[in-house]
Protein backbone atom coordinates (compact mmCIF):
# COMPACT_ATOMS: atom_id res chain seq x y z
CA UNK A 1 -141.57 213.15 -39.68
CA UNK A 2 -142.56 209.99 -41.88
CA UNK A 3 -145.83 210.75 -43.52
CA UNK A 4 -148.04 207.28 -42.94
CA UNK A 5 -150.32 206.41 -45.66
CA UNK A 6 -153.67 204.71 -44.99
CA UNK A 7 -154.70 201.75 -47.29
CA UNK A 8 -158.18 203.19 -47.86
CA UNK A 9 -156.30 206.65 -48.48
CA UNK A 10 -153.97 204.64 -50.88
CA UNK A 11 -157.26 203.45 -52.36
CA UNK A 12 -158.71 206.64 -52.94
CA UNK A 13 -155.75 208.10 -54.58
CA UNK A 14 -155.83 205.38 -57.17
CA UNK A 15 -158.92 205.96 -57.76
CA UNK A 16 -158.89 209.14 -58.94
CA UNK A 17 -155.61 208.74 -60.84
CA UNK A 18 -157.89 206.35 -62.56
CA UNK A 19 -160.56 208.40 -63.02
CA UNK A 20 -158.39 211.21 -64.33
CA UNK A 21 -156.98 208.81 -66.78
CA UNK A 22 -160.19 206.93 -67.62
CA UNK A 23 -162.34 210.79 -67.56
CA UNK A 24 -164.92 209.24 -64.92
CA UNK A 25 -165.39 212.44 -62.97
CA UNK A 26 -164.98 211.82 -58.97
CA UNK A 27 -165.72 213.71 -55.77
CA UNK A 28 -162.44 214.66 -54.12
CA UNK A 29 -161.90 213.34 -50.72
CA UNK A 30 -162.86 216.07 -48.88
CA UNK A 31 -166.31 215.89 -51.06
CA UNK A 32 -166.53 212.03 -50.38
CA UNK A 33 -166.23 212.99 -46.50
CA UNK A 34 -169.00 215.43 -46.66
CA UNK A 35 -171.31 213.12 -48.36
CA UNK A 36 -170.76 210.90 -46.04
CA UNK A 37 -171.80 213.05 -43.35
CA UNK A 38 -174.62 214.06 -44.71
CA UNK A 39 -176.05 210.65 -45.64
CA UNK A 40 -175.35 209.97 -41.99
CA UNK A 41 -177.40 212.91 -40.84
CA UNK A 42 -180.11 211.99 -43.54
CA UNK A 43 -180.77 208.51 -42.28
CA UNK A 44 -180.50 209.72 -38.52
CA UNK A 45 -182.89 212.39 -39.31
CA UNK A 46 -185.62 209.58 -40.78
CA UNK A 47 -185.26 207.80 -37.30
CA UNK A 48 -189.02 207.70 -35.92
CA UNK A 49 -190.06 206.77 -39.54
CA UNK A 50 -188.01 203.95 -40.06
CA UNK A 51 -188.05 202.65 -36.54
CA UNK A 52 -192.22 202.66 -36.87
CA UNK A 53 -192.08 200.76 -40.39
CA UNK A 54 -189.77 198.01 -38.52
CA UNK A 55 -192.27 197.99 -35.79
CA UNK A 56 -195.16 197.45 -37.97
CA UNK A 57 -192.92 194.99 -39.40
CA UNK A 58 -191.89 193.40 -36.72
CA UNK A 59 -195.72 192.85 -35.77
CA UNK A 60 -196.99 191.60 -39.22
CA UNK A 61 -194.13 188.56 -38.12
CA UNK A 62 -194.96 187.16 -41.30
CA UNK A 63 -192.73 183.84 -42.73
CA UNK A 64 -191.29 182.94 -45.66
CA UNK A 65 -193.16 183.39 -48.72
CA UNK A 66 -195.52 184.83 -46.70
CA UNK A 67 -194.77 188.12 -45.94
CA UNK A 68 -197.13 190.22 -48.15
CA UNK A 69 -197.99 192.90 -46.08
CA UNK A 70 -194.29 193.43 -45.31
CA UNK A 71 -193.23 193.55 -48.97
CA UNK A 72 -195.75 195.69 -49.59
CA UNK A 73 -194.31 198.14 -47.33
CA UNK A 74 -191.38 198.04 -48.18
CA UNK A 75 -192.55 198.68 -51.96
CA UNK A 76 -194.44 201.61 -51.37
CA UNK A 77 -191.92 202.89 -49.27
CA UNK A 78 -189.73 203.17 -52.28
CA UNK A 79 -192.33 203.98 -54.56
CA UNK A 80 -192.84 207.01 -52.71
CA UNK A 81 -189.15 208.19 -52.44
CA UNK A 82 -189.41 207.47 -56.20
CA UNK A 83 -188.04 204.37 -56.99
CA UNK A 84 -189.01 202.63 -60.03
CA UNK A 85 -190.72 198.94 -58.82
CA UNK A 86 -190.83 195.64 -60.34
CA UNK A 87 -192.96 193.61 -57.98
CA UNK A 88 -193.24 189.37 -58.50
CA UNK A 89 -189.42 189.22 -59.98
CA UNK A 90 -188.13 184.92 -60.29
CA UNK A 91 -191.60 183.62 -59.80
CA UNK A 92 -191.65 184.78 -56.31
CA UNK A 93 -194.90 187.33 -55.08
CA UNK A 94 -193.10 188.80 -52.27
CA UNK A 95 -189.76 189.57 -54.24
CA UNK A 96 -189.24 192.70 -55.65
CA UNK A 97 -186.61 194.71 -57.35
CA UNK A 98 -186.71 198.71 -56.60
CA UNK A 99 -184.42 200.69 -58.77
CA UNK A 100 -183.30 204.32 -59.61
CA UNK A 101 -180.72 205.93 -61.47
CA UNK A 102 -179.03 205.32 -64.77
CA UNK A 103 -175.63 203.55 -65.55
CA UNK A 104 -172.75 202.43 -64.71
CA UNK A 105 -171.57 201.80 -61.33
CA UNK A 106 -175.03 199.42 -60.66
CA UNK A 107 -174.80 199.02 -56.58
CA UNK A 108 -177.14 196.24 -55.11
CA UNK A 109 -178.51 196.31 -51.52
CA UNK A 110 -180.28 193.16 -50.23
CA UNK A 111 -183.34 193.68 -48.00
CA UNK A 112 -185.38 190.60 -45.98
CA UNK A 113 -188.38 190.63 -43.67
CA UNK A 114 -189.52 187.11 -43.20
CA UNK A 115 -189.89 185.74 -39.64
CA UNK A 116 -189.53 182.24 -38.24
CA UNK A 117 -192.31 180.26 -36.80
CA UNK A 118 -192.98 179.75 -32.79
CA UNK A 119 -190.97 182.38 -31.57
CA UNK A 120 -194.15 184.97 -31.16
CA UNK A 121 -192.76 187.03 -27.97
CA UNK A 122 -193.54 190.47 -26.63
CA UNK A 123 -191.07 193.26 -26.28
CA UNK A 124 -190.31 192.18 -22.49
CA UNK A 125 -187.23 191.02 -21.14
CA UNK A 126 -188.53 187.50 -20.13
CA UNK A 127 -190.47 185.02 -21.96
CA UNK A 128 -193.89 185.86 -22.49
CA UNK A 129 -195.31 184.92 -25.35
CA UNK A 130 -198.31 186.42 -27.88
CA UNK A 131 -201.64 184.56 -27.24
CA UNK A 132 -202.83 183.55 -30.65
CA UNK A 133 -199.78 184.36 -32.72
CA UNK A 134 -196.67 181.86 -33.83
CA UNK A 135 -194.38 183.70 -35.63
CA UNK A 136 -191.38 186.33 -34.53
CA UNK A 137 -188.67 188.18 -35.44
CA UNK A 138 -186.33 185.86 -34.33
CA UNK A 139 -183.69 186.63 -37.08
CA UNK A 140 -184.20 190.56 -37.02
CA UNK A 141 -185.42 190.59 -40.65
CA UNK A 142 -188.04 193.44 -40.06
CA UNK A 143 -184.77 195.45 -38.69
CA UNK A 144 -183.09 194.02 -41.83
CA UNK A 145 -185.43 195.40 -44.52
CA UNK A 146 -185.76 198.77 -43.02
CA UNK A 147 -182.20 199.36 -42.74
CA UNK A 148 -181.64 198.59 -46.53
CA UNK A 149 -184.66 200.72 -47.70
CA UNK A 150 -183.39 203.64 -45.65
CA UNK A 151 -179.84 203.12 -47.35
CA UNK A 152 -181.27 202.88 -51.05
CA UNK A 153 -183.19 205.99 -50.18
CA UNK A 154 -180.32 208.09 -49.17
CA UNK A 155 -178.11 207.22 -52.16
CA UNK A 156 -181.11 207.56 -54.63
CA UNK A 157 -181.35 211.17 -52.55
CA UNK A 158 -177.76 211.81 -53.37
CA UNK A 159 -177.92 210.62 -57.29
CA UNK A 160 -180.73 212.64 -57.75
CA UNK A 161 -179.38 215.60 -56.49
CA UNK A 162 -176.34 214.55 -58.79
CA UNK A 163 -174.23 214.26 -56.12
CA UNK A 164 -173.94 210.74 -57.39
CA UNK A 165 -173.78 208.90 -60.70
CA UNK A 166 -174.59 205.15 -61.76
CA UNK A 167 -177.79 203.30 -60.35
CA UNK A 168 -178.87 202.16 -57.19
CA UNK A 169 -181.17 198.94 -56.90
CA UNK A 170 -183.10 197.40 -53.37
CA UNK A 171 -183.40 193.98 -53.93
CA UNK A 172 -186.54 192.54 -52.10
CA UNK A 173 -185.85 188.87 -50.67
CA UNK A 174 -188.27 186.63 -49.25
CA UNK A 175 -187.43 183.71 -47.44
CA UNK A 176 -184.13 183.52 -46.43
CA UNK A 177 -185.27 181.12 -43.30
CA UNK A 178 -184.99 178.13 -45.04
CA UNK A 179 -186.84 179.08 -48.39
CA UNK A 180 -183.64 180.12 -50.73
CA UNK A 181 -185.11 183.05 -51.80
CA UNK A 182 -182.25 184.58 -53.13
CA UNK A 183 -181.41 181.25 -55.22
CA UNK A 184 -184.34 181.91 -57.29
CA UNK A 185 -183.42 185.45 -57.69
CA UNK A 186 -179.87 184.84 -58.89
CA UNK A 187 -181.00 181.76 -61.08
CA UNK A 188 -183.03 184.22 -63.04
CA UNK A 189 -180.28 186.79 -63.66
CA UNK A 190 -181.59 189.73 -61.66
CA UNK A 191 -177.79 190.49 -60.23
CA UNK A 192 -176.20 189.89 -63.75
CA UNK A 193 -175.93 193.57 -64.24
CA UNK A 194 -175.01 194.71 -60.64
CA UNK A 195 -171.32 195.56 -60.06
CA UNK A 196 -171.11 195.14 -56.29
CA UNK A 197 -174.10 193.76 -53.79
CA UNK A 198 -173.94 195.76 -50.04
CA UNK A 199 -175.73 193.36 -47.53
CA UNK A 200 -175.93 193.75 -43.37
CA UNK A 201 -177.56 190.69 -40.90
CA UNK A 202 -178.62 191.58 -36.95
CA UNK A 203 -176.83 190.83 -34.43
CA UNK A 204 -175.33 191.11 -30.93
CA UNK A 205 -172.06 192.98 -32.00
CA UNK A 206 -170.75 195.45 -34.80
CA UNK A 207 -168.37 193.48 -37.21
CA UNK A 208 -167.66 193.43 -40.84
CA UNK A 209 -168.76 189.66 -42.24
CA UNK A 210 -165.39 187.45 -42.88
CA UNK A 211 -166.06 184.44 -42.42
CA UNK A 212 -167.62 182.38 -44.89
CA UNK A 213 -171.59 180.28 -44.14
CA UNK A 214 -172.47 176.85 -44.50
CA UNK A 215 -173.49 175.47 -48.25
CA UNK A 216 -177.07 174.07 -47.33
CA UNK A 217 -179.47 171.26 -48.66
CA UNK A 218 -182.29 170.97 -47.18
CA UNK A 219 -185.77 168.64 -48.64
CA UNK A 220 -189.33 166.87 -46.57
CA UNK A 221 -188.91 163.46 -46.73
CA UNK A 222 -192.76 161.38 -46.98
CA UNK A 223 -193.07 157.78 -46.57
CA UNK A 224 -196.59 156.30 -47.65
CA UNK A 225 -197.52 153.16 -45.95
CA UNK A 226 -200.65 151.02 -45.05
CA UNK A 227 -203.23 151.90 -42.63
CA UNK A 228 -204.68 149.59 -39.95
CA UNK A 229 -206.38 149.55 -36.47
CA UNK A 230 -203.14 149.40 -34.45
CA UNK A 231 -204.34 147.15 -31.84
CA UNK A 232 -207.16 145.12 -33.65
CA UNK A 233 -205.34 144.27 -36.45
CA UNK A 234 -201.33 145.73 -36.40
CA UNK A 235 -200.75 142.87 -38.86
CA UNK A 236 -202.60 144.60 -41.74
CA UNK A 237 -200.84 147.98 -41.83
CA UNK A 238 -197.62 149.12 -42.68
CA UNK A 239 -196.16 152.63 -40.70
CA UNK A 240 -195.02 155.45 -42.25
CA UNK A 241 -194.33 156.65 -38.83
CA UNK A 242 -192.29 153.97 -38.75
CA UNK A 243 -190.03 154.43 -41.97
CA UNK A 244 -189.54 158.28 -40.74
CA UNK A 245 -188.25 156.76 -37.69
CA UNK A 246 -185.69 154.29 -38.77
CA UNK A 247 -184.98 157.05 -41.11
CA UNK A 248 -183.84 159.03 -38.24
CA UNK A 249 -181.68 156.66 -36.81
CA UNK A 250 -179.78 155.81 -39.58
CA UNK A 251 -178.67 159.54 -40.50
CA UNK A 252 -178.06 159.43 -36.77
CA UNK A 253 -175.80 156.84 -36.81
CA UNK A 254 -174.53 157.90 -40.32
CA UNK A 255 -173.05 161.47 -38.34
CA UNK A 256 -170.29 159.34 -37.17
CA UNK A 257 -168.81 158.89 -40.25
CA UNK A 258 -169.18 162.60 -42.12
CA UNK A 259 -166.69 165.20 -41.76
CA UNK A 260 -167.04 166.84 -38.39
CA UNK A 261 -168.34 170.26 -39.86
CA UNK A 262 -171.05 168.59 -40.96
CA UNK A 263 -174.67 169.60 -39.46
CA UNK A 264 -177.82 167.59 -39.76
CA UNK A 265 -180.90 168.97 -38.45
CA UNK A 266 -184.80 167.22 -38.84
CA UNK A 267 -188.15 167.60 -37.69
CA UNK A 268 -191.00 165.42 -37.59
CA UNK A 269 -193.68 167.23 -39.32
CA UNK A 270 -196.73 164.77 -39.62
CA UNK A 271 -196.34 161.92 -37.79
CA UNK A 272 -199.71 160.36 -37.73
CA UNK A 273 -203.12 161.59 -36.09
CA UNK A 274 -203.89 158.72 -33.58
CA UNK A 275 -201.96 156.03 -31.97
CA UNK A 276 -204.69 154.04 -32.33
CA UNK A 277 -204.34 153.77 -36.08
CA UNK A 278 -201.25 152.51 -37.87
CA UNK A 279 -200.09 156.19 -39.15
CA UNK A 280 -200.36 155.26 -43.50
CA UNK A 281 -198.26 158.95 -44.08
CA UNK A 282 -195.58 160.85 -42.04
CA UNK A 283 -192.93 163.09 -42.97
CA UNK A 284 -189.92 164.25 -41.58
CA UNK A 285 -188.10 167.97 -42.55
CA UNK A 286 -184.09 167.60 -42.94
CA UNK A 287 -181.20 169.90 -43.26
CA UNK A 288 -177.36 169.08 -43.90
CA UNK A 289 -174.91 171.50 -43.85
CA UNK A 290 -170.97 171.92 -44.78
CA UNK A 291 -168.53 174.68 -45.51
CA UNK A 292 -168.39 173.03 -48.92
CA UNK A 293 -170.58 172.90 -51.20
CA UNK A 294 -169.55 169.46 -52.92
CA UNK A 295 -169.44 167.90 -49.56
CA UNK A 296 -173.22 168.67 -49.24
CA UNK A 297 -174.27 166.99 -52.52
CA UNK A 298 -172.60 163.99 -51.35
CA UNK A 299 -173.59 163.49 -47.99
CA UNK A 300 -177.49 164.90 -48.99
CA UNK A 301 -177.56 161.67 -51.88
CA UNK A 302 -175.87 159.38 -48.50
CA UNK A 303 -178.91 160.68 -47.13
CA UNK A 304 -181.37 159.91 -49.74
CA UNK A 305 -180.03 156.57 -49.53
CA UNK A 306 -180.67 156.06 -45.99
CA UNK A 307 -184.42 157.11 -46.68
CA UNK A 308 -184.91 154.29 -49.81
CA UNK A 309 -183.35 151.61 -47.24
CA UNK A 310 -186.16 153.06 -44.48
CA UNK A 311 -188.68 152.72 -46.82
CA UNK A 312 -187.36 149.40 -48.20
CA UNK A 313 -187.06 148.32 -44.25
CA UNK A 314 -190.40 149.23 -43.59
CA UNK A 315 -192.43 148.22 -46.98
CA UNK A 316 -193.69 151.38 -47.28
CA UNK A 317 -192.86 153.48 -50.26
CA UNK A 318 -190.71 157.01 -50.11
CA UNK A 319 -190.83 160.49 -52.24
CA UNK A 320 -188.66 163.45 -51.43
CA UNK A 321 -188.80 167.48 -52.23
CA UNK A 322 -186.09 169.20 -52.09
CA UNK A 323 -186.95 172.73 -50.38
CA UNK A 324 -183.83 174.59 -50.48
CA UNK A 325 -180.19 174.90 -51.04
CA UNK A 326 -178.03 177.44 -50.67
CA UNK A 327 -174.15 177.97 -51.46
CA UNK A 328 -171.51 178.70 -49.21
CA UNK A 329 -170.42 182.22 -49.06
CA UNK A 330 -167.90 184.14 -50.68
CA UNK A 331 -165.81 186.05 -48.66
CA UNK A 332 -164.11 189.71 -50.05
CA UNK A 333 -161.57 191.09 -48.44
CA UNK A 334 -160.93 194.40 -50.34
CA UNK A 335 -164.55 195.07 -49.66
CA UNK A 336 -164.15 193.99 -45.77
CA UNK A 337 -161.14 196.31 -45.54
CA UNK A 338 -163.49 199.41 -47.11
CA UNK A 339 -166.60 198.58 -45.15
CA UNK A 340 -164.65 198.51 -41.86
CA UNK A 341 -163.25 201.79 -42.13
CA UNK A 342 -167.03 203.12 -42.65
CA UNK A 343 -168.27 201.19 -39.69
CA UNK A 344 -165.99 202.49 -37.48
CA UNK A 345 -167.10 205.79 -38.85
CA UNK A 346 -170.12 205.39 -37.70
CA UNK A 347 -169.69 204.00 -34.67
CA UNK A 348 -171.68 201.65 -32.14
CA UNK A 349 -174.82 201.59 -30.11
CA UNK A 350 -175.24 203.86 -27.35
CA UNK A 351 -178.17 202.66 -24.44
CA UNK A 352 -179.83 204.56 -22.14
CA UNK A 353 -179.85 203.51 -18.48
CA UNK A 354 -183.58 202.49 -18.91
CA UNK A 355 -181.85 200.16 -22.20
CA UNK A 356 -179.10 199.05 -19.96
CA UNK A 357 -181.49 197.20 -17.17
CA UNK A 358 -183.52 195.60 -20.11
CA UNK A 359 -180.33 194.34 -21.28
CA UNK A 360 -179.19 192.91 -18.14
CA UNK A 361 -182.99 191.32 -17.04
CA UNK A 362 -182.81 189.73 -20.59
CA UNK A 363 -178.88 188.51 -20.06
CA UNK A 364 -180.25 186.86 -16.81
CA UNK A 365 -182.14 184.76 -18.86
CA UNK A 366 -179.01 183.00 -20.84
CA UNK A 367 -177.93 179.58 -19.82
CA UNK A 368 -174.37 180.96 -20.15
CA UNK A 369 -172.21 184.11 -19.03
CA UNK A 370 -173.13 187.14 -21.08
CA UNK A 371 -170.33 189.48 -22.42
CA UNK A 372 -170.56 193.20 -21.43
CA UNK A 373 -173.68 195.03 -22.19
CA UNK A 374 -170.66 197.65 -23.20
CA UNK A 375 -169.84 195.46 -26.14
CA UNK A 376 -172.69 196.96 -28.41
CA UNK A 377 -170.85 200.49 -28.35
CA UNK A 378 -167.66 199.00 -29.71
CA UNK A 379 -166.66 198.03 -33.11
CA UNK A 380 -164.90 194.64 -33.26
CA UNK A 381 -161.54 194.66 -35.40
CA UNK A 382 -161.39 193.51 -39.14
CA UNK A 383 -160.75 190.00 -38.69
CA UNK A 384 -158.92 187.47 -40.92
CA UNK A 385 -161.38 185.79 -43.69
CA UNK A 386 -162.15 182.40 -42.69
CA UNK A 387 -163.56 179.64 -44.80
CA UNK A 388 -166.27 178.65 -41.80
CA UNK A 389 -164.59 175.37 -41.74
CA UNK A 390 -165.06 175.79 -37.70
CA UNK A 391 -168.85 175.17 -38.58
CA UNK A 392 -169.77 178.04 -36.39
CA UNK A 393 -171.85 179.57 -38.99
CA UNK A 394 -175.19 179.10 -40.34
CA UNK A 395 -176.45 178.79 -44.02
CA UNK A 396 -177.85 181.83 -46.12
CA UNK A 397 -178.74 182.67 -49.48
CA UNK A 398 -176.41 185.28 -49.56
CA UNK A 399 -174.05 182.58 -50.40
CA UNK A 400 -175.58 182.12 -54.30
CA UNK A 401 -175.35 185.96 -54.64
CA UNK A 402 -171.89 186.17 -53.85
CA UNK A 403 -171.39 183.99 -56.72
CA UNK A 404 -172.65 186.17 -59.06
CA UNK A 405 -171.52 189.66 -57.90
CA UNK A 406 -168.98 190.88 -55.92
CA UNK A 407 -170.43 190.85 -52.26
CA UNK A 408 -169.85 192.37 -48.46
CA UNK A 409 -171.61 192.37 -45.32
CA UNK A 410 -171.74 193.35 -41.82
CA UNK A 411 -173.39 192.43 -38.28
CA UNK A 412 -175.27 195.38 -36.02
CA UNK A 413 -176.05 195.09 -32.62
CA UNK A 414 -179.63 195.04 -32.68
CA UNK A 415 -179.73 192.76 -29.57
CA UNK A 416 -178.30 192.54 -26.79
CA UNK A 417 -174.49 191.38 -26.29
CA UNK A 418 -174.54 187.76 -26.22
CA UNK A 419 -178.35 187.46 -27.18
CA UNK A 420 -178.42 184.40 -29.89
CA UNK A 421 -179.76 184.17 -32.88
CA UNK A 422 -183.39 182.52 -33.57
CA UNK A 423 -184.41 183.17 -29.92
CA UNK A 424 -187.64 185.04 -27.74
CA UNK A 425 -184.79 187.01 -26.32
CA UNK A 426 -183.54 188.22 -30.23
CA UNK A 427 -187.66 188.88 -30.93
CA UNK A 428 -188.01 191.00 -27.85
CA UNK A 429 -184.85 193.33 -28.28
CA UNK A 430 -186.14 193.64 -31.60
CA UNK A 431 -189.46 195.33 -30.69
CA UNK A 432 -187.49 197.86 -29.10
CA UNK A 433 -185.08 200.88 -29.77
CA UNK A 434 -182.43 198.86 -28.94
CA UNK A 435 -182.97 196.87 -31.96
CA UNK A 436 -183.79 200.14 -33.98
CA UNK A 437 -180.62 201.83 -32.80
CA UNK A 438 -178.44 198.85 -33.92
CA UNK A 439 -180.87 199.21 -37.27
CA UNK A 440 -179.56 202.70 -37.81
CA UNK A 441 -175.87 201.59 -37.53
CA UNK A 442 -176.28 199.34 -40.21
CA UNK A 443 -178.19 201.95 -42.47
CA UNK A 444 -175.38 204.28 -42.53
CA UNK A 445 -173.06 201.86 -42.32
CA UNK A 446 -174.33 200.51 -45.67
CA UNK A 447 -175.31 204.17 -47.10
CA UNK A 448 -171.12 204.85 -47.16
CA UNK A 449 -169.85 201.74 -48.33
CA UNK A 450 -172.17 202.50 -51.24
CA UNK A 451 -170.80 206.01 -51.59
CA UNK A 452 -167.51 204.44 -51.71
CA UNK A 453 -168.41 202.25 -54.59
CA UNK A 454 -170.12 205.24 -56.24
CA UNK A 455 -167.29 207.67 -55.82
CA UNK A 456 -164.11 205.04 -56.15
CA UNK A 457 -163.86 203.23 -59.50
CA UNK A 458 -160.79 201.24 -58.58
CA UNK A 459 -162.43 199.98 -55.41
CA UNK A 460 -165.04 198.45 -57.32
CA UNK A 461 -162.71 196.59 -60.13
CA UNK A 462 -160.04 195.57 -57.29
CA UNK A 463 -163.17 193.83 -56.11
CA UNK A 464 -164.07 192.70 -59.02
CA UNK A 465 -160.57 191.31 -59.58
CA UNK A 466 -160.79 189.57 -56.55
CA UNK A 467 -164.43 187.94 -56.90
CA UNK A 468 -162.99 186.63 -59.75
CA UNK A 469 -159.89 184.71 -58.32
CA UNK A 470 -162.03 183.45 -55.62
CA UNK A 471 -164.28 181.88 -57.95
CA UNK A 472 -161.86 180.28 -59.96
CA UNK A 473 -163.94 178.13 -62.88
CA UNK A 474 -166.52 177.12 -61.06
CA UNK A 475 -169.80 177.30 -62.81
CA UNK A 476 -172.34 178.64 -60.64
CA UNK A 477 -175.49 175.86 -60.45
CA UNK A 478 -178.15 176.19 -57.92
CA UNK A 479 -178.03 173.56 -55.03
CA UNK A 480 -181.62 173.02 -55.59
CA UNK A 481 -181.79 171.93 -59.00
CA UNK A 482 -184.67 173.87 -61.09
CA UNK A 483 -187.66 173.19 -59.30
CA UNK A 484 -189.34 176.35 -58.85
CA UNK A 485 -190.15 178.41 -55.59
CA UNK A 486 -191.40 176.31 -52.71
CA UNK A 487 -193.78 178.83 -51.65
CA UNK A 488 -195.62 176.85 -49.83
CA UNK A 489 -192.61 175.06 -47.47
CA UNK A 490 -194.14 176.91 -44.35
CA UNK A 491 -197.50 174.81 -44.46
């Protein structure tokens, strides 16, 4: 009979040929396997903890820059399981780095937990807003956070029982919505010593990441003009209100003639107060978007362009900030492969019947036909890496990290199959156990692929080998220049 050899078998062997030659002592598989079931049981056996710290999370809903009681709960969390904390890191009061352990392999895990505003929603399956609250979950950052804590805690649990050697480090990371939180982090060198990053986002399926986001600019265009009673005397004043608009439909016109991956997004922030007065300040919020990175710096200063000719148009005067900008992301395939194999290890979500007619009440809701509520138990196959040239991906700050360490990622079902992103429906699975069950795939999901790194030498430096081909010569420089944190860009 012809003996079939597994590529992640084939991995493992190498590895410890290496390790033989290079005297780095390593578990042998069986003693990989067994770690990996306990971790499993470990993280499954901290369930009602970690699903009440998302919950709490989850109703703190704080945004980006904001989220100070969430950080700190996430700190102390870590404190206590006896990580070492550095609180403040890159300028940033809700980023934090929590570390433990000593040398060589250093594994990163990314944790977020802002929320987005106006998307405040109950944990019901139809749209009922929170009197006297704005912000939600929308993203499933609360489930995010958690999940990475509980996977930093494990494999500190395992290193300190020397089960495991190198270091393990939670990185904290505020305001990935739009704030670039990470940028600020990797700008200051915090990953410069971390051999491979381990990262997860919610979701409405189980998949290993592979296809590459959308390199992101994004800045709050103000235009300063004269005010003037508008009906007395419309003669006198000059309307920033006005310049914001013509603004707007020049970039509109101008998306005829960008590549068609191209997003623009904008939102009139201030506007004016009155109709009855000639509005003398308005602003309007923009985003543009593009699987490459170069194509955003061009089309952003096209942009900027279009605003001095509003301004000129208009004889009011213009100043611009730019809020954020993140890089594309880099996509690694010898991590992918490894990840997948853990994932399906793990295995999906499993509802109860109670679960199953939330899920359907909530699918009722969607404007379009919703896959199988059966979809959350399954684990999608590795796909091909993609460049997200299809522009079916959003932006995220994951994008500058990947350009400093080796990086890989994977989606949970913490919603409901077909539930989108940035939605009451994603808010409300998310103050449920369907959310925390997807949450717990993703924990131990993340908890092996860092034993893997831990225990498989040649893992780490084929990914290493491949980071670097992928990056080629590019010198890494941050998309939004050297300002420093916009902590403010939620006001």
């Amino acid at each position: 009979m012809r003996k079939i050899v597994t590529a992640s078998a084939l991995c493992l062997a190498t590895g410890l040929l290496f390790a033989q030659k290079s005297k780095v002592k390593v578990p042998a598989v069986s003693a990989v396997e067994t770690l990996k079931t306990q971790a499993i049981q470990d993280i499954q056996g901290g369930y009602d903890a970690y699903k009440n710290m998302a919950l709490q999370i989850w109703n703190f809903a704080e945004v980006g820059y904001k989220e100070v009681k969430s950080s700190a709960l996430h700190q102390q969390t870590l404190k206590d399981a006896g990580f070492d904390v550095q609180a403040g890191v890159a300028g940033i009061p809700t980023a934090f780095v929590a570390t433990y352990g000593t040398g060589k392999p250093v594994i990163g895990i990314l944790a977020e937990y802002d929320a987005l505003p106006g998307l405040a929603q109950t944990a019901s399956p139809e749209k009922n807003a929170i009197p006297g609250k704005d912000a939600g979950h929308g993203c499933g950052h609360h489930l995010f956070g958690t999940a990475s804590v509980a996977a930093g805690i494990e494999i500190k649990r395992l290193i300190e029982a020397k089960k495991l050697s190198g270091t393990i480090k939670v990185f904290g990371c505020p305001a990935e919505e739009g704030g670039s939180g990470k940028v600020y982090m990797v700008r200051e060198g915090l990953f410069n010593d971390v051999d491979v990053v381990v990262h997860w986002h919610p979701g409405n399926k189980n998949e290993i990441t592979m296809t590459s986001a959308l390199a992101n600019t994004s800045a709050k265009f103000r235009f300063h003009g004269l005010s003037a009673h508008a009906s007395a005397s419309p003669e006198r004043g000059r309307s920033a209100l006005d310049a914001v608009e013509a603004m707007d439909n020049m970039a509109n016109m101008m998306r005829e003639h960008v590549p068609q991956e191209t997003r623009i997004h904008y939102v009139i922030t201030n506007g004016g107060k009155a109709p009855n007065v000639v509005p003398d300040y308005a602003e309007v919020f923009y985003y543009v978007r593009h699987p490459k990175r170069e194509d955003v710096v061009s089309i952003f200063a096209r942009l900027v362009n279009i605003a001095k000719g509003a301004a000129l148009g208009t004889e009011t005067t213009m100043d611009y900030e730019i809020i954020g900008g993140t890089h594309d992301l880099l996509i690694n395939k010898t991590l992918g492969e490894a990840m997948q194999a853990d994932l399906e290890k793990v295995g999906g979500v499993t509802y109860t019947a109670e679960e199953i007619a939330f899920g359907k009440k909530l699918q009722s809701s969607f404007t379009f036909k919703a896959p199988a509520i059966d979809q959350a138990s399954k684990i999608e196959p590795f796909a091909k890496a993609s460049d997200g040239s299809d522009g079916g991906k959003g932006s995220t700050d994951v994008g500058d990290v990947s350009y400093a360490v080796p990086t890989v990622g994977m989606l949970a079902a913490t919603w409901i199959p077909g539930t989108p992103a940035h939605s009451w429906q994603a808010v409300a699975c998310g103050g449920t156990e369907i959310g925390t069950k997807g949450m717990m795939v993703a924990a131990k999901t993340m908890s092996l692929m860092a034993i893997d790194l831990f225990t498989n030498p040649t893992l780490v430096q084929k990914a290493k080998d491949e980071f670097k081909i992928a990056k080629g010569d590019y010198q890494y420089k941050a998309l939004l220049g050297d300002r420093k944190p916009a902590l403010n860009y939620r006001d």
